[in-house]
Protein backbone atom coordinates (compact mmCIF):
# COMPACT_ATOMS: atom_id res chain seq x y z
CA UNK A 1 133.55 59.78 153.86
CA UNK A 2 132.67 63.42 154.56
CA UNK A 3 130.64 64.46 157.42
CA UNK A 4 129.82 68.42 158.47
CA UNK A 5 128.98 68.57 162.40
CA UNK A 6 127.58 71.95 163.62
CA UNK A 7 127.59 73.35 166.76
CA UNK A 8 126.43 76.30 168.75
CA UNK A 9 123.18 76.55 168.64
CA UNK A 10 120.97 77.53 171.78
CA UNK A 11 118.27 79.10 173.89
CA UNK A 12 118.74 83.08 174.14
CA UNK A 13 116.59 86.24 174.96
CA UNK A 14 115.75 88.54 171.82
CA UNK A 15 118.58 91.07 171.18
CA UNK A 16 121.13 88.60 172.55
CA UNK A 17 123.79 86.59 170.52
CA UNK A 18 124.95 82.96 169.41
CA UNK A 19 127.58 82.14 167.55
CA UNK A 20 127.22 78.81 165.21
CA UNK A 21 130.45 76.70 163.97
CA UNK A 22 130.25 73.79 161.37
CA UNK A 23 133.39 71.42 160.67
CA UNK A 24 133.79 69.78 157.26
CA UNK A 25 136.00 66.27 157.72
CA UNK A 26 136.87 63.37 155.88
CA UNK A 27 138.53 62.70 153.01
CA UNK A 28 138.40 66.38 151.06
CA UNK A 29 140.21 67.49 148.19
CA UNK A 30 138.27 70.64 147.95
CA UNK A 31 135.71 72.80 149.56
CA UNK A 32 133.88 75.47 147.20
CA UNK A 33 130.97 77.14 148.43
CA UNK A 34 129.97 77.13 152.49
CA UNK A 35 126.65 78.30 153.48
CA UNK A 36 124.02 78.25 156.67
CA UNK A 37 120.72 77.44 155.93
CA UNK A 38 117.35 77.43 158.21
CA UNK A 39 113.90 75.75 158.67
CA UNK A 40 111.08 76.04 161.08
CA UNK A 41 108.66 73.11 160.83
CA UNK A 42 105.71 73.83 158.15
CA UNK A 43 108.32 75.63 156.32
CA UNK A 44 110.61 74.80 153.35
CA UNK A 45 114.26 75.58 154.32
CA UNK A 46 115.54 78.86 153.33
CA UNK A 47 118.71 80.60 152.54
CA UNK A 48 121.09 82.51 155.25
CA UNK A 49 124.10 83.18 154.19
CA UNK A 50 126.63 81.80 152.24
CA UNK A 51 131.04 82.25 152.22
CA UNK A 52 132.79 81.29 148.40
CA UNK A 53 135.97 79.86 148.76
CA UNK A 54 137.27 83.47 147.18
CA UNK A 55 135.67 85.12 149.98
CA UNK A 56 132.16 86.34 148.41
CA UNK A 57 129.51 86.51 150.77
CA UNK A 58 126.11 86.81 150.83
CA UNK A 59 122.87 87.57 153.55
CA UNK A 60 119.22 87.05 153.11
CA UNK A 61 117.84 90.29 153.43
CA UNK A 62 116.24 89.23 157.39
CA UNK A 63 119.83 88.65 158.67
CA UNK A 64 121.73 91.70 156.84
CA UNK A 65 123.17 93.78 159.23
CA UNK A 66 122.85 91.48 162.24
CA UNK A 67 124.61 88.14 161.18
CA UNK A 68 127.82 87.48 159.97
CA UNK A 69 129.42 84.64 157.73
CA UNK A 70 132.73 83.66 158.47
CA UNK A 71 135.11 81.08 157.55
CA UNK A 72 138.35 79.28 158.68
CA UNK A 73 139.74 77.62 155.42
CA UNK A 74 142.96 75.60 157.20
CA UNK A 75 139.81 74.54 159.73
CA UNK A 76 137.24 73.46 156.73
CA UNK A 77 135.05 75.62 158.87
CA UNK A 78 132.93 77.93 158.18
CA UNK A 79 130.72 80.07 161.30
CA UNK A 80 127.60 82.06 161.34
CA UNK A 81 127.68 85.03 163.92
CA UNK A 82 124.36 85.87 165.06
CA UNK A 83 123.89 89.20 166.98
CA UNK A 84 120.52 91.16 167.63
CA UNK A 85 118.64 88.13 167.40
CA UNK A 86 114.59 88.08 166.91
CA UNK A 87 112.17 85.77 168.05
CA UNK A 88 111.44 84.94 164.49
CA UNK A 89 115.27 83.71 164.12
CA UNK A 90 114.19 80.70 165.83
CA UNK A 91 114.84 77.16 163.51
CA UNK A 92 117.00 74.67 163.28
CA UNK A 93 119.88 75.31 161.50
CA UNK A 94 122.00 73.66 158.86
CA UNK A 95 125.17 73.94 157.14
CA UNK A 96 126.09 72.82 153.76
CA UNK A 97 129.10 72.84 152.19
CA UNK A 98 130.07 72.18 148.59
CA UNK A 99 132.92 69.82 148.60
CA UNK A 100 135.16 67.06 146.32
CA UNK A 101 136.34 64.35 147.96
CA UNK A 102 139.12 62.40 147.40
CA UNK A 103 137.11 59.13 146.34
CA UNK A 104 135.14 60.79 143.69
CA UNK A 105 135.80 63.44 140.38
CA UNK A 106 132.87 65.67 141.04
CA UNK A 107 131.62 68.31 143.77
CA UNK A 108 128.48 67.51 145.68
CA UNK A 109 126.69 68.91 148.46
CA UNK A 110 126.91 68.01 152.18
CA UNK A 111 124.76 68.78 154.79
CA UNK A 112 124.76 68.85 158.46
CA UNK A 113 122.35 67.56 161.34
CA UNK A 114 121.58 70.66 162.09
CA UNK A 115 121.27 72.88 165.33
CA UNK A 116 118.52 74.44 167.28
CA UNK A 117 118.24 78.00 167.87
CA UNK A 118 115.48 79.54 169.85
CA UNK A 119 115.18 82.88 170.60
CA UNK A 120 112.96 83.87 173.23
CA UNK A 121 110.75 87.16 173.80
């Protein structure tokens, strides 16, 4: 079984910063793609950046320039740094992580419970 648990998340003025984690365990063979994800109810979850295994990453174009994928590959962890944060930053927010487990021949995605983030004005 494979669970991703994130961790992190907050309540912080606008400009400040938060740094999110999110640890991949269980029974993994491999881990392609990582990724952080966000959704603010009303809304459909969108995109925030995402870490290939080879070390690709890429932003939506709200976050470039102020957030920061990262990833920890002996860890199966992958962290979003979040600096210069906006009001509108606040969602919850989820990892996924595309991974093969041992018990199966295929990759699938895995997501986590998510984390809050509020940023206040």
């Amino acid at each position: 079984q494979v669970q991703l648990v994130e961790s992190g998340g907050g309540v912080v003025q606008a400009g400040g910063s938060l740094r999110l984690s999110c640890a991949a365990s269980g029974s993994i063979r491999n881990i392609e793609t990582m990724g952080w994800y966000r959704q603010t109810p009303g809304k459909q979850r969108e995109l925030v950046a995402t870490h290939t295994s080879g070390g690709s990453t890429s932003y939506a174009d709200s976050v470039k320039g102020r957030f920061t994928i990262s990833r920890d590959n002996a860890k199966n962890t992958v962290y979003l740094q979040m600096n210069s944060l906006k009001p509108e930053d606040t969602a919850v927010y989820y990892c996924k992580a595309y991974i093969r487990p041992y018990s199966i021949t295929s990759f699938r995605d895995y997501w986590g419970q998510g984390t809050q983030v509020t940023v206040s004005s």
